[in-house]
C-alpha atoms as a PDB file:
ATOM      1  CA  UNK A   1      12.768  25.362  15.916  1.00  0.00           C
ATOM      2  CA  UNK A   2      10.054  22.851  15.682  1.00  0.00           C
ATOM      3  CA  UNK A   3       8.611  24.404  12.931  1.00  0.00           C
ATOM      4  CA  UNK A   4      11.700  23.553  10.985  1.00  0.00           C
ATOM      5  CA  UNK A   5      11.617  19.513  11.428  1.00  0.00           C
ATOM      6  CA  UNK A   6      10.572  17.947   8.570  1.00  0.00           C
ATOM      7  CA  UNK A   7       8.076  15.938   9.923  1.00  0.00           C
ATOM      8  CA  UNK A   8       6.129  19.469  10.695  1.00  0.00           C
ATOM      9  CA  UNK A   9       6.421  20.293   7.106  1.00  0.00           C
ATOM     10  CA  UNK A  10       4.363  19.540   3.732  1.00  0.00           C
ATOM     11  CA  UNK A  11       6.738  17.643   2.355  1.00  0.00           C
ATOM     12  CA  UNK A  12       7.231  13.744   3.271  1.00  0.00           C
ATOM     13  CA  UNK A  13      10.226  12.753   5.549  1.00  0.00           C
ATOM     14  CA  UNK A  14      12.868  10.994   4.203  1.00  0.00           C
ATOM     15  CA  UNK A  15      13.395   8.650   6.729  1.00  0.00           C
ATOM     16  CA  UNK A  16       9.460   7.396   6.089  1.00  0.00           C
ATOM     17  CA  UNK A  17      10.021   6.246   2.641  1.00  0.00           C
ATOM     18  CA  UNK A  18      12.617   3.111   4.127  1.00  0.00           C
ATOM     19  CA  UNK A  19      10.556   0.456   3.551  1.00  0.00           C
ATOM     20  CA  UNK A  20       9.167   1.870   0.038  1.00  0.00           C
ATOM     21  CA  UNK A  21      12.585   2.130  -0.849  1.00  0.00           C
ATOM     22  CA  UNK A  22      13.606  -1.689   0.220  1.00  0.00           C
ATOM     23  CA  UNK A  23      10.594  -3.055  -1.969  1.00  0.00           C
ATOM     24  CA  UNK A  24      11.823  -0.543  -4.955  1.00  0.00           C
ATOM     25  CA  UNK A  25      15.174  -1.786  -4.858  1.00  0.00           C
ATOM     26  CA  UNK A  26      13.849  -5.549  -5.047  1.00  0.00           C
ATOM     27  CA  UNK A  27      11.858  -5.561  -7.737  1.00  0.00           C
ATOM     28  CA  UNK A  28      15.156  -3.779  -9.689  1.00  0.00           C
ATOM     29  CA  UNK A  29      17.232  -6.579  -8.314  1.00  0.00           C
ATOM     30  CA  UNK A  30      14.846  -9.113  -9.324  1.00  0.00           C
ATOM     31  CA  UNK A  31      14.634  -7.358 -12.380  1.00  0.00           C
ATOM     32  CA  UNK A  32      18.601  -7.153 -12.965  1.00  0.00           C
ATOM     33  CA  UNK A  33      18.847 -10.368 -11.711  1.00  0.00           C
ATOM     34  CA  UNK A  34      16.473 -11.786 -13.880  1.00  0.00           C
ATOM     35  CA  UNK A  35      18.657 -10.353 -16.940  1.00  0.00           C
ATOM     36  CA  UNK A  36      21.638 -11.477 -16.050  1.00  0.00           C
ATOM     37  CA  UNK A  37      20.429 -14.996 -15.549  1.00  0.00           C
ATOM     38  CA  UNK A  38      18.868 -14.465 -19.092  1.00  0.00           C
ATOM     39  CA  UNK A  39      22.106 -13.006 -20.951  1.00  0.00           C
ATOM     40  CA  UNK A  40      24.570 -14.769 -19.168  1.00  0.00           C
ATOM     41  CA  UNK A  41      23.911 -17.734 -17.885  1.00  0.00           C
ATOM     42  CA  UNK A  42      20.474 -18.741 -20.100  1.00  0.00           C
ATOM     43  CA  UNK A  43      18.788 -19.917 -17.310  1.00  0.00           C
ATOM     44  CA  UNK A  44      15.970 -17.126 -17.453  1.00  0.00           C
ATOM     45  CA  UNK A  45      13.309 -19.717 -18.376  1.00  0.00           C
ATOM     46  CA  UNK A  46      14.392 -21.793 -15.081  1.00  0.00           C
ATOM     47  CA  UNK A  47      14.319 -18.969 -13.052  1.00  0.00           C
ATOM     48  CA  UNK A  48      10.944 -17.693 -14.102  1.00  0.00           C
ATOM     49  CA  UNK A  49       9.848 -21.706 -13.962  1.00  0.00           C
ATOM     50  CA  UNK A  50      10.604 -21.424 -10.271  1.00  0.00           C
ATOM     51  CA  UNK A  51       9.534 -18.115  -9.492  1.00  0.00           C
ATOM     52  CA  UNK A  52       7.211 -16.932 -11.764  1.00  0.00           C
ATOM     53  CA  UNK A  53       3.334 -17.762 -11.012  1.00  0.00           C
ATOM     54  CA  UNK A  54       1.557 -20.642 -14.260  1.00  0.00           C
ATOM     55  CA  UNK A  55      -1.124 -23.062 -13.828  1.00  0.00           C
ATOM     56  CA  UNK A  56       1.579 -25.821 -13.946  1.00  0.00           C
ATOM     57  CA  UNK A  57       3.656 -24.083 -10.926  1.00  0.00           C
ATOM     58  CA  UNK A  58       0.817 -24.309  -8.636  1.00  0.00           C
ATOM     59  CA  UNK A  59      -0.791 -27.119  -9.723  1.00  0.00           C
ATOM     60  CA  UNK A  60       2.806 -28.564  -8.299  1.00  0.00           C
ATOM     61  CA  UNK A  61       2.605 -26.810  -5.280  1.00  0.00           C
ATOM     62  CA  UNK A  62       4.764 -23.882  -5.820  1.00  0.00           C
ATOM     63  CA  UNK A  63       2.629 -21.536  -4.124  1.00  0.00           C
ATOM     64  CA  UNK A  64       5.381 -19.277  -3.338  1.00  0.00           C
ATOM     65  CA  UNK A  65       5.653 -18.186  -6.966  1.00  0.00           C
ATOM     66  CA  UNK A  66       1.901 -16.066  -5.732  1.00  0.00           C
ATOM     67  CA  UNK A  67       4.497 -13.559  -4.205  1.00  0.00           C
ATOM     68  CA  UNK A  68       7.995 -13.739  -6.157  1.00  0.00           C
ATOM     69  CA  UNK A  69       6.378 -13.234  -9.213  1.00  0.00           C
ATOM     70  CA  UNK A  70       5.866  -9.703  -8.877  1.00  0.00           C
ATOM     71  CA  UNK A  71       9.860  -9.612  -8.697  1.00  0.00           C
ATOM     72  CA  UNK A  72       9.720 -10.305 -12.343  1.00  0.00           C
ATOM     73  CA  UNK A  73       9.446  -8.493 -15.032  1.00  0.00           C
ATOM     74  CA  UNK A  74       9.026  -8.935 -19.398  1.00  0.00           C
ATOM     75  CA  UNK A  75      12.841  -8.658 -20.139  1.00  0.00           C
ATOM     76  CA  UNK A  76      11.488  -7.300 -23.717  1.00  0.00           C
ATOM     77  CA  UNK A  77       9.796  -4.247 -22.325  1.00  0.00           C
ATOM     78  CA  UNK A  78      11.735  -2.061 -20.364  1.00  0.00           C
ATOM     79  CA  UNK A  79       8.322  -0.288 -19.869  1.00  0.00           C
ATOM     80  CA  UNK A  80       6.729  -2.849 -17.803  1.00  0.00           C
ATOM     81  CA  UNK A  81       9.627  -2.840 -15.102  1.00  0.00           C
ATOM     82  CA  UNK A  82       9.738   0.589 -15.489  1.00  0.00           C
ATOM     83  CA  UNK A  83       6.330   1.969 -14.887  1.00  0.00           C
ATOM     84  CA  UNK A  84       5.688  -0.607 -12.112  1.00  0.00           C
ATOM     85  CA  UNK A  85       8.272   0.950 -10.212  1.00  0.00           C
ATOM     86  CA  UNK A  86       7.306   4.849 -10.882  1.00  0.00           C
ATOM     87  CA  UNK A  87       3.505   3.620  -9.860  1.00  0.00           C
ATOM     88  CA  UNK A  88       4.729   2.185  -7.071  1.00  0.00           C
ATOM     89  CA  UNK A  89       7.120   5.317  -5.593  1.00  0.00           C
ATOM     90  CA  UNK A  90       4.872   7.617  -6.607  1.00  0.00           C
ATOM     91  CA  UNK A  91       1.545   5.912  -4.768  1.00  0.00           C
ATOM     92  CA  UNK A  92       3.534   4.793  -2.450  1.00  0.00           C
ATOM     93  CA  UNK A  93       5.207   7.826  -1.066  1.00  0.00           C
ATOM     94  CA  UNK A  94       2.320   9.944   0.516  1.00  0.00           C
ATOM     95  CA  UNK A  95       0.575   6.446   1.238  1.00  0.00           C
ATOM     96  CA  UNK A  96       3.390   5.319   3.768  1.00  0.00           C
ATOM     97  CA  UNK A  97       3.085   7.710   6.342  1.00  0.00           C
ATOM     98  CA  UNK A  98      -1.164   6.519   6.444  1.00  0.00           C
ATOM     99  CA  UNK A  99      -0.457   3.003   6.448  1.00  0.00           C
ATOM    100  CA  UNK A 100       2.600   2.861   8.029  1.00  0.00           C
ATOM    101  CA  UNK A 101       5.714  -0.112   7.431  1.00  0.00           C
ATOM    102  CA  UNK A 102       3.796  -2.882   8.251  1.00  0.00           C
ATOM    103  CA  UNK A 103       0.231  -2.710   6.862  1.00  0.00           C
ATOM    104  CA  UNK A 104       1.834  -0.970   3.924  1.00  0.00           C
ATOM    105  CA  UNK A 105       3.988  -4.101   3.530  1.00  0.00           C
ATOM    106  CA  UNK A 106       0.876  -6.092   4.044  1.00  0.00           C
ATOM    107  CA  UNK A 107      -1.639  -4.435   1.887  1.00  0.00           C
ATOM    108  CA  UNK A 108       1.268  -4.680  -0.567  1.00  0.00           C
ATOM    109  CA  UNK A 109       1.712  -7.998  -0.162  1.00  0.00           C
ATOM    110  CA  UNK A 110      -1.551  -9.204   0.391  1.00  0.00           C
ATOM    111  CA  UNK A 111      -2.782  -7.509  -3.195  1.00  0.00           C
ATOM    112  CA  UNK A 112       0.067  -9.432  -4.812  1.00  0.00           C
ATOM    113  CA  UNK A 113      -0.731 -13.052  -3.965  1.00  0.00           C
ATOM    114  CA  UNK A 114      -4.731 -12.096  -4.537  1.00  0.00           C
ATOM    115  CA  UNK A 115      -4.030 -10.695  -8.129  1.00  0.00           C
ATOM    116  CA  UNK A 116      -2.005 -14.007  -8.669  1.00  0.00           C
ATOM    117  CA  UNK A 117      -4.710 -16.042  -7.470  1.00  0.00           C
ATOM    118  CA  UNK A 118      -7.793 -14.189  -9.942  1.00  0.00           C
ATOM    119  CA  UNK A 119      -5.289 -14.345 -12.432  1.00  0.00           C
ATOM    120  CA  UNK A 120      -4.940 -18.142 -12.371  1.00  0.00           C
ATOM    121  CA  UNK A 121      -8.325 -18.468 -11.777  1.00  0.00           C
ATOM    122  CA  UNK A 122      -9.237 -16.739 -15.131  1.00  0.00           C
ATOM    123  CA  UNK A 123      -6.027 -18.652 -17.069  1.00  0.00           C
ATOM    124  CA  UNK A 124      -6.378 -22.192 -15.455  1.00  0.00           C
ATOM    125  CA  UNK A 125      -6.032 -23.628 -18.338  1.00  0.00           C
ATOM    126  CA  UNK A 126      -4.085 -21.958 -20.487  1.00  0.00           C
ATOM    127  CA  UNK A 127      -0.211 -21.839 -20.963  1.00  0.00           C
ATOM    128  CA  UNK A 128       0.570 -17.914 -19.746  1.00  0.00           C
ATOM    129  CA  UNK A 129       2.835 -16.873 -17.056  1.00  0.00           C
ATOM    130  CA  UNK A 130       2.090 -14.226 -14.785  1.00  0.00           C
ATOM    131  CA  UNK A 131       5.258 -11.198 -14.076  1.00  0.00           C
ATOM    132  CA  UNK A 132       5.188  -7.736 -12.739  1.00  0.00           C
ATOM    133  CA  UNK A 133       4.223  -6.125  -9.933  1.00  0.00           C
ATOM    134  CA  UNK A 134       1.471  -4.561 -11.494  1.00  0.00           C
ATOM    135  CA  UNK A 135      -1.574  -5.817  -9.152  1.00  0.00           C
ATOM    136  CA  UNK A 136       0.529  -4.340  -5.731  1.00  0.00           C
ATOM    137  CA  UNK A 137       0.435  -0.439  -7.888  1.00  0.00           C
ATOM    138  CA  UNK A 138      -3.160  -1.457  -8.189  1.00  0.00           C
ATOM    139  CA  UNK A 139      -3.789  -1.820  -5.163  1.00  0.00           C
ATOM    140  CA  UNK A 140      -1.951   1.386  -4.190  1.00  0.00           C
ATOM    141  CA  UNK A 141      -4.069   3.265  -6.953  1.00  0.00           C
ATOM    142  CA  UNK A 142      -7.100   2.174  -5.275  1.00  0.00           C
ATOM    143  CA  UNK A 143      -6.386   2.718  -1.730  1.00  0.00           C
ATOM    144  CA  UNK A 144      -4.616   6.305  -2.994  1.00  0.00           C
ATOM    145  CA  UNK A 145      -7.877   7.318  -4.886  1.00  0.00           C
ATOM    146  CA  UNK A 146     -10.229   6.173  -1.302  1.00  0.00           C
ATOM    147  CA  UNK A 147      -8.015   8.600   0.568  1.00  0.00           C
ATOM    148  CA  UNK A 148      -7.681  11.295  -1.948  1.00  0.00           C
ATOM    149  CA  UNK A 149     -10.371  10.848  -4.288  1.00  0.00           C
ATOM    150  CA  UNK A 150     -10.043  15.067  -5.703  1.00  0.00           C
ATOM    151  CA  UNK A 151      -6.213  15.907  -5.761  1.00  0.00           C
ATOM    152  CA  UNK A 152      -5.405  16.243  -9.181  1.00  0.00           C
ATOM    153  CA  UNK A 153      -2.694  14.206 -10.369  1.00  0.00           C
ATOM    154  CA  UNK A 154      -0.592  15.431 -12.949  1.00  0.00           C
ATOM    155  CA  UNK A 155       1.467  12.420 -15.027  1.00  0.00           C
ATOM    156  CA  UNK A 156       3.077  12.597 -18.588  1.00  0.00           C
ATOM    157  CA  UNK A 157       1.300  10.666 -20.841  1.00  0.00           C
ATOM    158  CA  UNK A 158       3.519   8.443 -23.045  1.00  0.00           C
ATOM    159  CA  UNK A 159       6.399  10.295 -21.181  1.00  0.00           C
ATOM    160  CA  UNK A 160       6.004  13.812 -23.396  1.00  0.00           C
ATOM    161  CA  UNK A 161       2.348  15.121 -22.479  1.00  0.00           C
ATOM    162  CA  UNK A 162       1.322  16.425 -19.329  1.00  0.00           C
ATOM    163  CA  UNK A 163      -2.171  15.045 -18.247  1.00  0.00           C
ATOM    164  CA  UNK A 164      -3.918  15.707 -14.930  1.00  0.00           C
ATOM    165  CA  UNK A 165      -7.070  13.865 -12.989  1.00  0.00           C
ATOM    166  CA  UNK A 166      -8.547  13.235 -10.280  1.00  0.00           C
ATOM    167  CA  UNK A 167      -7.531   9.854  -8.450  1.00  0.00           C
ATOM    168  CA  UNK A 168     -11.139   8.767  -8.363  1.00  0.00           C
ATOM    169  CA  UNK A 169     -11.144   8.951 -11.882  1.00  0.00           C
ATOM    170  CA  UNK A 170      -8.042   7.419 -12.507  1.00  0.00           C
ATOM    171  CA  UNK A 171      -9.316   4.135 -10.906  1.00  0.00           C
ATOM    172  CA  UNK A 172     -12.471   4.413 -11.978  1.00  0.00           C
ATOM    173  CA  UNK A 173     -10.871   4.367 -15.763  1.00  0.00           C
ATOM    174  CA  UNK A 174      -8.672   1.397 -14.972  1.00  0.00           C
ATOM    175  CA  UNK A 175     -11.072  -0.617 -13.166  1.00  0.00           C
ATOM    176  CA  UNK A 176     -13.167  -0.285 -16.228  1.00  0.00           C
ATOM    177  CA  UNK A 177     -10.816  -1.013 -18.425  1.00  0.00           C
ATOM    178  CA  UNK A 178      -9.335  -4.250 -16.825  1.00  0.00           C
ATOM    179  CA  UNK A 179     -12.906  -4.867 -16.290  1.00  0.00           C
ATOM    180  CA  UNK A 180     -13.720  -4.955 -19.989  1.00  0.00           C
ATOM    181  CA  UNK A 181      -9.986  -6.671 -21.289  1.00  0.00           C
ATOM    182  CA  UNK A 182     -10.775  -9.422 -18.633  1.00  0.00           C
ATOM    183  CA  UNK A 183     -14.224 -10.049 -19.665  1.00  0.00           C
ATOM    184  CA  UNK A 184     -14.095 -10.154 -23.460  1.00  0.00           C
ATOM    185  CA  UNK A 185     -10.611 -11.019 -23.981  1.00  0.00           C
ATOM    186  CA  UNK A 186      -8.941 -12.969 -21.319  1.00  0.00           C
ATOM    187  CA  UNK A 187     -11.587 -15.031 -20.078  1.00  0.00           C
ATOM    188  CA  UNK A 188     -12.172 -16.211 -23.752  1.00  0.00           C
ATOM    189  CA  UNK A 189      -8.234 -17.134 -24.033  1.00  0.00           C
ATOM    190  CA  UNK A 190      -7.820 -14.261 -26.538  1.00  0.00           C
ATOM    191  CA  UNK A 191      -4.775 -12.089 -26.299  1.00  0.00           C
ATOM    192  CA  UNK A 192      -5.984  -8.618 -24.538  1.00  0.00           C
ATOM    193  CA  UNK A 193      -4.692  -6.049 -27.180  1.00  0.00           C
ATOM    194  CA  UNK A 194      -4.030  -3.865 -23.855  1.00  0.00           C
ATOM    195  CA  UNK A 195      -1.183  -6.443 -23.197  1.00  0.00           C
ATOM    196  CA  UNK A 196      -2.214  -6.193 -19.683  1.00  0.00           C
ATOM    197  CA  UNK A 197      -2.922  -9.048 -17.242  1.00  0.00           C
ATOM    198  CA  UNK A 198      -6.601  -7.443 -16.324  1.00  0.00           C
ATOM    199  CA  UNK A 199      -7.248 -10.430 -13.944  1.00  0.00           C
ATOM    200  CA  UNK A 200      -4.342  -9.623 -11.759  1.00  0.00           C
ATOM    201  CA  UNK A 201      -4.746  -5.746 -11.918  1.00  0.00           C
ATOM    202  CA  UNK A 202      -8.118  -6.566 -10.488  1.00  0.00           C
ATOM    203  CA  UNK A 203      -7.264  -9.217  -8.146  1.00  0.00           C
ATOM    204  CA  UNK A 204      -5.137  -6.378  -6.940  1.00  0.00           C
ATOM    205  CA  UNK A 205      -7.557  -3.562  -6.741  1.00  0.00           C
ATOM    206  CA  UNK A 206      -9.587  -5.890  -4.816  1.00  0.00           C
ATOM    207  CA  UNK A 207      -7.639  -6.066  -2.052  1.00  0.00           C
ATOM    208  CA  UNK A 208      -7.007  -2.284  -2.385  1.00  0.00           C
ATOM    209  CA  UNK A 209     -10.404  -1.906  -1.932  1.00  0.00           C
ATOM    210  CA  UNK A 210     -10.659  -4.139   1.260  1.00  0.00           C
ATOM    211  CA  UNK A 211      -8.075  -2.923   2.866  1.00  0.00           C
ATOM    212  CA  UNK A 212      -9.164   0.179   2.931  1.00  0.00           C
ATOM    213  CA  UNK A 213     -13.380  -0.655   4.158  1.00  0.00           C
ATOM    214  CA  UNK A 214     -12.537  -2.968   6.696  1.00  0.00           C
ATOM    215  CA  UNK A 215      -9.074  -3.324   7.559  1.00  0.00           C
ATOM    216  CA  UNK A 216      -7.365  -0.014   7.771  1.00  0.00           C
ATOM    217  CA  UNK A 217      -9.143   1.229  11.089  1.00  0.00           C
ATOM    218  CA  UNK A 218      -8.840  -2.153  12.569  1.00  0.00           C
ATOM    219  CA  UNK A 219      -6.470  -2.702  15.499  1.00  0.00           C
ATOM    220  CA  UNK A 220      -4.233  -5.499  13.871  1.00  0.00           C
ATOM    221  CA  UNK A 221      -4.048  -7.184  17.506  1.00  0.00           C
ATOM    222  CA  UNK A 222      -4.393 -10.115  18.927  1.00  0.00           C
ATOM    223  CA  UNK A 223      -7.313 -10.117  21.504  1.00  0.00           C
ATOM    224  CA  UNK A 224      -6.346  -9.966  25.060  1.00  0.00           C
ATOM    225  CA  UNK A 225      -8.030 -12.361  27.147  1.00  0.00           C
ATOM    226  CA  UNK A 226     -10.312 -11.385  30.105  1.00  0.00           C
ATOM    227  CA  UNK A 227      -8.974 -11.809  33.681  1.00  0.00           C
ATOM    228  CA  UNK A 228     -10.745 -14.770  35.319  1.00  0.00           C
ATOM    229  CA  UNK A 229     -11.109 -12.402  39.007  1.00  0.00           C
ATOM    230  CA  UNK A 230     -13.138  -9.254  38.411  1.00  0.00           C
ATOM    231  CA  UNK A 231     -13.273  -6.380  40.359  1.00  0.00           C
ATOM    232  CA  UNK A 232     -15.977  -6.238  43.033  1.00  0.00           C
ATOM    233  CA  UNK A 233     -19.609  -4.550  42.845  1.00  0.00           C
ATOM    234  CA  UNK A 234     -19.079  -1.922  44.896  1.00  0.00           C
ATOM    235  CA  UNK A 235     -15.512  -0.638  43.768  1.00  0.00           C
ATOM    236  CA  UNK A 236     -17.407  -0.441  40.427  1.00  0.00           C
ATOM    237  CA  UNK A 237     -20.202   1.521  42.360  1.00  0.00           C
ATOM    238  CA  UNK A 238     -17.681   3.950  43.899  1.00  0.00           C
ATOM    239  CA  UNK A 239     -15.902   4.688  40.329  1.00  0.00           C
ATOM    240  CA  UNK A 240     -19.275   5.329  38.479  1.00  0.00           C
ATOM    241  CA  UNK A 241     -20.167   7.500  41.311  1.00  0.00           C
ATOM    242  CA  UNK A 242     -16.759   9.414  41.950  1.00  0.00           C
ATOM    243  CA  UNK A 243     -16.233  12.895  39.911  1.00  0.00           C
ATOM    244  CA  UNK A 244     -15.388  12.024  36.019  1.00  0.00           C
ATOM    245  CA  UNK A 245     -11.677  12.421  35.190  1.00  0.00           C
ATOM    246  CA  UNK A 246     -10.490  15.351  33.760  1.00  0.00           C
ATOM    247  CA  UNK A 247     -10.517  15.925  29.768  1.00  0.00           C
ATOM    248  CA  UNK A 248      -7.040  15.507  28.355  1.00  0.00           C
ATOM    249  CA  UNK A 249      -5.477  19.113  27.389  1.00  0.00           C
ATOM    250  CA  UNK A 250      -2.067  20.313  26.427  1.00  0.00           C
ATOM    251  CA  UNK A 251      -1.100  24.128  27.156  1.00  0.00           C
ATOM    252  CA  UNK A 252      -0.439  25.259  23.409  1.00  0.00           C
ATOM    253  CA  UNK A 253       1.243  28.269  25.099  1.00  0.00           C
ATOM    254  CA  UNK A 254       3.761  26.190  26.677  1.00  0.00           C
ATOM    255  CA  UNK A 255       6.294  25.547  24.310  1.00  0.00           C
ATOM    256  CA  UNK A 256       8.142  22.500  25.876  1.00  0.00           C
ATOM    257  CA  UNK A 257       4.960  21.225  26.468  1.00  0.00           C
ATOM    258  CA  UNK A 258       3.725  21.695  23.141  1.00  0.00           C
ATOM    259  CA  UNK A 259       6.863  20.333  21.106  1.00  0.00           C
ATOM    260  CA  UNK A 260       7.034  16.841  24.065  1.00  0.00           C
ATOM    261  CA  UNK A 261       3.430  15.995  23.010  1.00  0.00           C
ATOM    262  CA  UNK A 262       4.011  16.867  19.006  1.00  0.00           C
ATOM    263  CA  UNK A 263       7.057  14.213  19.218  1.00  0.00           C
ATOM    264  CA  UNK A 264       4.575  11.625  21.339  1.00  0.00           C
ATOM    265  CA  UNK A 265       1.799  11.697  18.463  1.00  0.00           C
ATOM    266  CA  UNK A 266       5.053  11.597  15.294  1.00  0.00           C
ATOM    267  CA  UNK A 267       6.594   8.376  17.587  1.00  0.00           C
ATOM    268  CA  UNK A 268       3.003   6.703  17.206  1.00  0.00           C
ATOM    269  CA  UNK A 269       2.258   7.287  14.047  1.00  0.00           C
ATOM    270  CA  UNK A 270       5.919   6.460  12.942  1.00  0.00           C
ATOM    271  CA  UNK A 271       4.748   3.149  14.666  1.00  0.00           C
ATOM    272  CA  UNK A 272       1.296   2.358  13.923  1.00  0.00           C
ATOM    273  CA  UNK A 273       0.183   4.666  11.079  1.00  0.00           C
ATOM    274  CA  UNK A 274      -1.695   7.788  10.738  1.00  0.00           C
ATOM    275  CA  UNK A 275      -5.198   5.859  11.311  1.00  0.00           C
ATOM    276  CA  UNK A 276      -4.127   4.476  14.626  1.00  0.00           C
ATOM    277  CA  UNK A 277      -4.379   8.564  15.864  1.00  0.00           C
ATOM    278  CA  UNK A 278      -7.407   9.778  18.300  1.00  0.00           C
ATOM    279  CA  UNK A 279      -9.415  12.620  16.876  1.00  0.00           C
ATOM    280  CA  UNK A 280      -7.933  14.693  19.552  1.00  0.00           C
ATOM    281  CA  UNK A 281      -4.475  13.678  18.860  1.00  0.00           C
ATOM    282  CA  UNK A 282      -5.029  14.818  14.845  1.00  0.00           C
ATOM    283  CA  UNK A 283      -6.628  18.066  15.960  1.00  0.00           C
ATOM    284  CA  UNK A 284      -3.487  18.961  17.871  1.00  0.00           C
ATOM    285  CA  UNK A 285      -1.438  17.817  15.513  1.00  0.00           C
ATOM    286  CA  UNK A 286      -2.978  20.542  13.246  1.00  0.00           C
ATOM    287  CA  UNK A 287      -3.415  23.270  15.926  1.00  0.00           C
ATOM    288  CA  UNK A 288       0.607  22.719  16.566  1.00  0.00           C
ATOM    289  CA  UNK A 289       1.428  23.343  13.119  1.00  0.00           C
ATOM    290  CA  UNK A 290      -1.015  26.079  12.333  1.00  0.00           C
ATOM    291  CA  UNK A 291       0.754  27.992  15.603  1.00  0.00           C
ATOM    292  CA  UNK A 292       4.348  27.205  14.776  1.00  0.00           C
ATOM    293  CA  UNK A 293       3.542  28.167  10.983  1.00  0.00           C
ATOM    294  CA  UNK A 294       2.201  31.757  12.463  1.00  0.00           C
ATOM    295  CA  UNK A 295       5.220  32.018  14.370  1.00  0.00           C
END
């Protein structure tokens, strides 16, 4: 039955979680590789010279180290790897299907090599480095709490006790917070007592933020250019004055019918993301599953 697909059901596909899953598994890799490099080999500090972001690496021109970076991680904390990478599956999950693969890998992206840029804006001249992945989960926090600003969250704090919130709260408390560490510690070269890069985190939710007010509804086309022959007058006449076509409407009573345009609107948003749906197209959606969950 339809009703039985996944897709039709509360919980998230498998099959939509690919791409979360391929930017999971590098930041391990990078992570493991990173260590191995480190314990092995003792050529950590070169690898994080060439791939981790510092005033002196793009000063040189190694602007590439704006995006590797977040492939690194503090090889002394196995917290910092590891709560980058639950933030990131866990945000990242219900965001994917929204966004879909490529803005996600955009906005992801994007909020990366912006938190590297505020954060060597606010440490030009000092001599810090800049890991973790930290200002992409930012990003995802932000663009989470725009979408779902009242679920409740539930999340064990320090790993033993359970703590729920809202999302809009969550970000409001972190925006704050990096807010306040950036301010008072970090732009006065003192060591934040957060241990947190605050610049980054809000470089991050920054582009969180944009993402979601102007670019998320945008078509991410180029524009097509006009035809230099135009139609003439009076076939535009005719058209304006000929009967107006015929609103769109699927039989819900037909059940081929029904289940051909359900698997229409799932192909497009598999391809361009839940925003790139019509209002009609989302109010079918729902009418399809309310009837099939009846059923």
């Amino acid at each position: 039955m339809l009703s039985d697909r996944p897709y039709m059901q509360d919980n998230r596909p498998e099959e939509r979680t690919s791409v979360l899953g391929w930017l999971i598994a590098a930041i391990i890799s990078g992570f493991v590789l990173q260590t191995v490099m480190t314990r092995l080999f003792q050529a950590g500090p070169a690898m994080e010279s060439l791939f981790a972001v510092t005033p002196a690496a793009l000063r040189s021109g190694r602007v590439w180290t704006l995006f590797t970076y977040a492939f690194l991680h503090d090889q002394d904390n196995l917290l910092h790897v590891l709560t980058n990478v639950l933030a990131v599956y866990f945000l990242g999950r219900p965001l994917l299907p929204l966004l879909g693969p490529k803005r996600f890998v955009g906005l992801f992206a994007s909020a990366v090599a912006l938190g590297g840029v505020c954060w060597a804006a606010a440490n030009w001249q000092a001599p810090a480095m800049l890991l973790g992945a930290s200002a992409g989960a930012s990003a995802l926090l932000i663009v989470f709490a725009c979408f779902y600003p009242d679920r409740e969250m539930t999340f064990l704090l320090f790993f033993i006790i359970p703590v729920s919130l809202k999302p809009k709260y969550m970000a409001l408390a972190c925006v704050a917070i990096d807010l306040f560490g950036c301010v008072f510690y970090e732009l006065l070269g003192t060591p934040s007592p957060f241990g947190l890069a605050h610049s980054a985190h809000l470089g991050g939710m920054a582009a969180g933020w944009l993402y979601f007010q102007f670019a998320h509804n945008a078509r991410w086309r180029l524009p097509l250019r006009r035809a230099s022959s135009e139609a003439p007058r009076w076939s535009k006449r005719a058209a304006q004055q000929g009967s107006p076509a015929p609103a769109y409407r699927v039989n819900l009573t037909n059940r081929e019918s029904l289940k051909a345009e359900v698997d229409r609107i799932l192909d497009k948003i598999n391809s361009k993301g839940f925003g790139a749906l019509t209002p009609e197209e989302k109010r079918l959606l729902d009418d399809a599953h309310d009837l099939l969950s009846r059923r």
